[in-house]
N, C-alpha and C. Protein backbone atom coordinates (compact mmCIF):
# COMPACT_ATOMS: atom_id res chain seq x y z
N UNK A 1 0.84 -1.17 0.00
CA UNK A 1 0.00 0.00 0.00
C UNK A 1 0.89 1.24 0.00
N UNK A 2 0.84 1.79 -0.87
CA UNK A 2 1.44 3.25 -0.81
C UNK A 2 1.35 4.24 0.14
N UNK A 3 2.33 4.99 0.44
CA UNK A 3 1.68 5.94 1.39
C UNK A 3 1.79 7.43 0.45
N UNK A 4 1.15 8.26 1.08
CA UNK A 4 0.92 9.43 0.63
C UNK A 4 1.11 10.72 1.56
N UNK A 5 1.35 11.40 1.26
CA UNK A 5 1.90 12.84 2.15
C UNK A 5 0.94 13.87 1.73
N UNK A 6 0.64 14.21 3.10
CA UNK A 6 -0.16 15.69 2.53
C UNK A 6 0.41 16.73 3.29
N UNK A 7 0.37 17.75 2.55
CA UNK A 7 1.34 18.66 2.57
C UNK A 7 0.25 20.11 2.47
N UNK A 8 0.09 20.56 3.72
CA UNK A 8 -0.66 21.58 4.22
C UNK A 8 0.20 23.18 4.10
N UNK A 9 -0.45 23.75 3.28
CA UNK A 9 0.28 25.16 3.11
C UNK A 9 0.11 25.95 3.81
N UNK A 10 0.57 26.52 4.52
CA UNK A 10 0.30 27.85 5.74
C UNK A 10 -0.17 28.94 5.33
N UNK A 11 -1.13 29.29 5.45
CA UNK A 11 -1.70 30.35 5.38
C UNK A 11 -0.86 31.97 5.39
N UNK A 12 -0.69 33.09 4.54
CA UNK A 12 -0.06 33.84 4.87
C UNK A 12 -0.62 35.27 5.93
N UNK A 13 0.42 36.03 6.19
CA UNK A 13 -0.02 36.93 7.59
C UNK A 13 -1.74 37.44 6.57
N UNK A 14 -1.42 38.48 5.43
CA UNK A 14 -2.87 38.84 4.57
C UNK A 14 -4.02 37.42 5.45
N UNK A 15 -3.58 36.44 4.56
CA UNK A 15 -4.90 35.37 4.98
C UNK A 15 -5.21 35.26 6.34
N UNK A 16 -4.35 35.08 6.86
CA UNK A 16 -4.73 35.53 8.55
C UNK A 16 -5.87 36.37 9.34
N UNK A 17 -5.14 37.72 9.02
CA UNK A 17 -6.25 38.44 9.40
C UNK A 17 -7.21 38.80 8.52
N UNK A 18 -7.53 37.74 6.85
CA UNK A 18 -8.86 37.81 6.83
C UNK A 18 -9.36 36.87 7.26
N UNK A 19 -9.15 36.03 7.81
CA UNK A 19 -9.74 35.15 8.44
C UNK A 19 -10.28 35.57 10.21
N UNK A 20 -9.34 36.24 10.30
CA UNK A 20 -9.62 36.88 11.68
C UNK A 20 -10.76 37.87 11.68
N UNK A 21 -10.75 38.64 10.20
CA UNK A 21 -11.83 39.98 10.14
C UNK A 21 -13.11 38.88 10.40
N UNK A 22 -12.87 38.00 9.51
CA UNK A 22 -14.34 37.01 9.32
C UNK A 22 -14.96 36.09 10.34
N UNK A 23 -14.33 36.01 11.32
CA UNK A 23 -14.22 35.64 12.27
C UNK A 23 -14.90 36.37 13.72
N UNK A 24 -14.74 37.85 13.74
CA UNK A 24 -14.91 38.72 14.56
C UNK A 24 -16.37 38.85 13.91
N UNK A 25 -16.37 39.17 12.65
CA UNK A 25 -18.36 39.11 12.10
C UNK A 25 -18.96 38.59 11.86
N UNK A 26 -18.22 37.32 12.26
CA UNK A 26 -19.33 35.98 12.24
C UNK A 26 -20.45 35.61 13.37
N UNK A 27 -19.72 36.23 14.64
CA UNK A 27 -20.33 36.04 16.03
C UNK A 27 -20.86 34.21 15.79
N UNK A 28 -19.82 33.74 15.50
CA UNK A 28 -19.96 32.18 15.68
C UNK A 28 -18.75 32.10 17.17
N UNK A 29 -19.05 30.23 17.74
CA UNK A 29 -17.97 30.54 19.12
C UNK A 29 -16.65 30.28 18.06
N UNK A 30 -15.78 29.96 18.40
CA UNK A 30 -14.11 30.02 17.98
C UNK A 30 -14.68 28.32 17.03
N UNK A 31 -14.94 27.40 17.93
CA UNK A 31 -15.26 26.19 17.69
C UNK A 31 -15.90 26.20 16.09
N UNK A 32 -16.92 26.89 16.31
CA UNK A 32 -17.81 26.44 15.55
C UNK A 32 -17.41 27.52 14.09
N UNK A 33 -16.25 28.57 14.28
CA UNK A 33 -15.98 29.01 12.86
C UNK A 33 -14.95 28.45 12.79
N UNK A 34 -13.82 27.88 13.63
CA UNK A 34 -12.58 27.00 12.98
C UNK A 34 -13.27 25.94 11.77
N UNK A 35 -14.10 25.03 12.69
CA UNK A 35 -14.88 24.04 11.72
C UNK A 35 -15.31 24.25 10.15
N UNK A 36 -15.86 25.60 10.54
CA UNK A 36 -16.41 26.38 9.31
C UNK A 36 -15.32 26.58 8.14
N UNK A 37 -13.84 26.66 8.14
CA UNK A 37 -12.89 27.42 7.58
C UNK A 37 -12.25 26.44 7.70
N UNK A 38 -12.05 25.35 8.23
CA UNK A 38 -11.23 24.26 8.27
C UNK A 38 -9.86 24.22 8.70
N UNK A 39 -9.95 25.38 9.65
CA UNK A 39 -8.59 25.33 10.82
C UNK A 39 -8.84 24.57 12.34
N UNK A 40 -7.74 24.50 12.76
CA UNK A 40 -8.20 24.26 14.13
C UNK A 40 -8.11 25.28 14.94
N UNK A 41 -8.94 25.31 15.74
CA UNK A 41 -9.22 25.57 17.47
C UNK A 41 -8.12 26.68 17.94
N UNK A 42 -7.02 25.85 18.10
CA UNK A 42 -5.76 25.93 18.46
C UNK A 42 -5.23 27.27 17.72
N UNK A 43 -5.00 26.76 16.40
CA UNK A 43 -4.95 27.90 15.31
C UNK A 43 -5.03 29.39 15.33
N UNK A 44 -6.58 28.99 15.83
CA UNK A 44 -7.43 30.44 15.60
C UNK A 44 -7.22 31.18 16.66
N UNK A 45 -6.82 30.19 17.76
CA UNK A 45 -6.65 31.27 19.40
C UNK A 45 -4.98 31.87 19.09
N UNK A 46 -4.21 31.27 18.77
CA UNK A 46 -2.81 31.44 18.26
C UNK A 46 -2.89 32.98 17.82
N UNK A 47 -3.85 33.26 16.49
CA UNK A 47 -3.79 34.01 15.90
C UNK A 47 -4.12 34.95 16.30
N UNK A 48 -5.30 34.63 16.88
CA UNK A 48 -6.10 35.64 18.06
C UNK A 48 -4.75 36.35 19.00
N UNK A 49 -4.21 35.41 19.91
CA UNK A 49 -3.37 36.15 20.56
C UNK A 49 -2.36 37.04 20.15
N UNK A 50 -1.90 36.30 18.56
CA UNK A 50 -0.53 37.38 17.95
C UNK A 50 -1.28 38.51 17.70
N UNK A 51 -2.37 38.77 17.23
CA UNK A 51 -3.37 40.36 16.78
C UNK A 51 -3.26 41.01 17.93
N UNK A 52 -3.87 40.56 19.19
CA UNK A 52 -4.33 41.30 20.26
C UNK A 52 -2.27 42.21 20.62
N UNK A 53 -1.30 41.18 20.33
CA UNK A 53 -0.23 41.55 20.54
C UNK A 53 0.43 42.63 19.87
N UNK A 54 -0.23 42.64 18.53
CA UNK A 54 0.94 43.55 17.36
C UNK A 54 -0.42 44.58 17.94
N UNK A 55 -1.85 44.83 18.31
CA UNK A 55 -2.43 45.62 18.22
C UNK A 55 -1.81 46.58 19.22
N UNK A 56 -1.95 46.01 20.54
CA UNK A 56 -1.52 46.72 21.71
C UNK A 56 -0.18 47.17 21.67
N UNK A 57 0.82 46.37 21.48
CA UNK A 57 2.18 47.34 20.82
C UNK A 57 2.30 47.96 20.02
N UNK A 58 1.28 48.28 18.75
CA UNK A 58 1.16 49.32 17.98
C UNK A 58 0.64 50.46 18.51
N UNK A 59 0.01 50.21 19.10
CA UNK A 59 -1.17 51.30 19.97
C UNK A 59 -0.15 52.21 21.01
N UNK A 60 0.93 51.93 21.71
CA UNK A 60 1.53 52.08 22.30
C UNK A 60 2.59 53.37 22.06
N UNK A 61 2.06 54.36 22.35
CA UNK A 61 3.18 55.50 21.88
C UNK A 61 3.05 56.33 22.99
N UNK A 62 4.34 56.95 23.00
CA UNK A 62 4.34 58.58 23.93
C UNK A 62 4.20 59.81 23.22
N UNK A 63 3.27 60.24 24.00
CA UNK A 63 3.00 61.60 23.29
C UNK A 63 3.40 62.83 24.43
N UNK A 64 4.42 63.59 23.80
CA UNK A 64 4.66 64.89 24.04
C UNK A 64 3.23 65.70 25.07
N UNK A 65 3.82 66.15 26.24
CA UNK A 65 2.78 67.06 27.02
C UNK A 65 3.50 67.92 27.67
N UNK A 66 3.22 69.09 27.59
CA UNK A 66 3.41 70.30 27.93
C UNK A 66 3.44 69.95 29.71
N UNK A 67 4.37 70.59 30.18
CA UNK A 67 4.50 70.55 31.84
C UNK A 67 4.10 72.26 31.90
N UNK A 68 2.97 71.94 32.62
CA UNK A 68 2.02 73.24 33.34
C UNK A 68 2.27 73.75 34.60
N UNK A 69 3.36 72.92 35.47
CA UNK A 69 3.40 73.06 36.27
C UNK A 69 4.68 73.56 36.82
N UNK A 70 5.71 73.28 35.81
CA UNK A 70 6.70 73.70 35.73
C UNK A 70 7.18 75.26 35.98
N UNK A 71 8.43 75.49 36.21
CA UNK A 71 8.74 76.91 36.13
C UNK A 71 8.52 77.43 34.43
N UNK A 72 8.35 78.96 34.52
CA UNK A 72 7.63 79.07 33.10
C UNK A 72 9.48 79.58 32.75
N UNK A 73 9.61 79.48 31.21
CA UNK A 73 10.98 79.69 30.68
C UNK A 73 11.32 81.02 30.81
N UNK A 74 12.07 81.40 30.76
CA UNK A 74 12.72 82.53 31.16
C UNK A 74 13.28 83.30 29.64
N UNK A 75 13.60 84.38 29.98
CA UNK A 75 14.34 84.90 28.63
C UNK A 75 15.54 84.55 28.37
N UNK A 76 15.75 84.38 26.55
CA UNK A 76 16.96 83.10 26.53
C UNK A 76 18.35 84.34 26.96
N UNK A 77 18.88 83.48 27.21
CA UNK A 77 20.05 84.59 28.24
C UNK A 77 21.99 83.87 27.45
N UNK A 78 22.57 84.69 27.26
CA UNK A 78 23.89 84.05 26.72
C UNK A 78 24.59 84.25 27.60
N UNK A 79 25.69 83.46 28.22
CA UNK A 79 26.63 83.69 29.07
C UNK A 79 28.55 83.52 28.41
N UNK A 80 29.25 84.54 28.82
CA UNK A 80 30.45 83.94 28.23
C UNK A 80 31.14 84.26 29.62
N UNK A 81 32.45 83.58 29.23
CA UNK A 81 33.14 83.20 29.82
C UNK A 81 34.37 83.80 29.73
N UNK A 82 35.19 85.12 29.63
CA UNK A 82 36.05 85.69 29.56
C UNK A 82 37.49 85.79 29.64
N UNK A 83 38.83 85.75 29.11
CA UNK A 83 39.65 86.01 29.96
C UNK A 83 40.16 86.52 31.36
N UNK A 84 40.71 86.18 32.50
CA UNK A 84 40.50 87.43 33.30
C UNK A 84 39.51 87.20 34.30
N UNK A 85 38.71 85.68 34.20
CA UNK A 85 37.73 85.68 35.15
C UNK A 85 36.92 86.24 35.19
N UNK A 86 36.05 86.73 34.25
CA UNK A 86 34.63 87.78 33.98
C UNK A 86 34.42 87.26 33.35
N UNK A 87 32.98 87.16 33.67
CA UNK A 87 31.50 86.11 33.28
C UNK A 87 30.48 87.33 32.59
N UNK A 88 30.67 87.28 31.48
CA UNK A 88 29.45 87.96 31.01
C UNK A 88 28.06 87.61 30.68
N UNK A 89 27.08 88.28 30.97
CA UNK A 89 25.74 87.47 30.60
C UNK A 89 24.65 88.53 30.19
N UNK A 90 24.35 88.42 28.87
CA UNK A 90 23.54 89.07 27.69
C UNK A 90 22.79 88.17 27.89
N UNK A 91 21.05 89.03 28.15
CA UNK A 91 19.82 88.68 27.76
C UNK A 91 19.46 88.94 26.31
N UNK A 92 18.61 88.34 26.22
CA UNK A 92 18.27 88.38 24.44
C UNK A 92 17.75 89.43 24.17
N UNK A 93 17.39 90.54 23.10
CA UNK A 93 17.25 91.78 22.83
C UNK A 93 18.08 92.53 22.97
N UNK A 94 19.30 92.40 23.61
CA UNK A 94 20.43 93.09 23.28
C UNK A 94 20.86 93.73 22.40
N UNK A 95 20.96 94.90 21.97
CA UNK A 95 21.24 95.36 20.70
C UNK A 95 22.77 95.25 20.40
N UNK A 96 23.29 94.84 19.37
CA UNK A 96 24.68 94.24 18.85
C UNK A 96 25.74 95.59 19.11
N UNK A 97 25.38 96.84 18.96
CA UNK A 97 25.82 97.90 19.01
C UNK A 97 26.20 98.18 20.37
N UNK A 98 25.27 97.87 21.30
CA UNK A 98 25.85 98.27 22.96
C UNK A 98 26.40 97.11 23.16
N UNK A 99 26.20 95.67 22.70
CA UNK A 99 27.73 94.58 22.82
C UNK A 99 28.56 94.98 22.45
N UNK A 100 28.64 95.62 21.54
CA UNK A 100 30.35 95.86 21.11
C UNK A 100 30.77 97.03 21.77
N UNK A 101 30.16 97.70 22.11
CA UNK A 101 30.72 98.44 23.41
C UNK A 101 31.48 98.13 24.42
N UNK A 102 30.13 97.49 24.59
CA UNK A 102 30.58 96.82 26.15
C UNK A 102 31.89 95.94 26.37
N UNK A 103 32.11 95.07 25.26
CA UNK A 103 33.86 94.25 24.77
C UNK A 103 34.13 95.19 24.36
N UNK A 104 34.39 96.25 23.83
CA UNK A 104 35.39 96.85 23.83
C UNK A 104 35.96 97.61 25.17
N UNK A 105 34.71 98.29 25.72
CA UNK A 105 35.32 98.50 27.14
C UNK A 105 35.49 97.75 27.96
N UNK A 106 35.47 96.31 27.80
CA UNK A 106 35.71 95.53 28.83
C UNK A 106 37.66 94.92 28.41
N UNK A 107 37.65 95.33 27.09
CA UNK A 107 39.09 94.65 26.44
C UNK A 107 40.16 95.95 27.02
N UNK A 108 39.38 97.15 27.37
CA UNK A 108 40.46 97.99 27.66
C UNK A 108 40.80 98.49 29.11
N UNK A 109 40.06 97.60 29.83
CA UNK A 109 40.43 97.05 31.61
C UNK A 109 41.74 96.27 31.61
């Protein structure tokens, strides 16, 4: 007597979750649409669980939120660091004209 091999092709991820869409709108139990589709049981919960998995780790992001509670920012402020041990520190709006003043009279200390 001969034997014979059967050779079952796996379904791909696409076929999957249409089987899963069809599945969810069938409102049949798991049982009774494996039967229907000619998977098993086993199968269908498998699949079930990898969805519920890629769903919830997809779902999963951080989103950016403003801290309200925080100190509010201040005006942006430049600080240098001088020869000589003098720390200078320019707030923003500074006009470029009274900086260069100010290094120059500070270069001739």
């Amino acid at each position: 007597m001969p034997i014979t091999a059967t050779v079952r092709k796996r379904p791909t991820q696409a076929q999957r979750e249409t089987i899963l869409r069809a599945y969810r709108r069938s409102h049949l139990t798991q049982q009774e649409f494996a039967s229907h589709v000619g998977i098993s049981v086993s199968a269908l919960q498998l699949w079930l669980r990898k969805a519920a998995v890629r769903t919830s780790s997809q779902a999963t992001a951080f989103v950016r939120v403003p801290n309200l509670l925080g100190p509010a920012p201040g005006p942006a402020l430049y600080r240098l660091r001088l020869p000589g041990g003098i720390d200078l520190e320019i707030a923003s709006g500074f006009r470029p004209e009274e900086l260069l003043s100010l290094l120059q009279l500070l270069r001739s200390l």
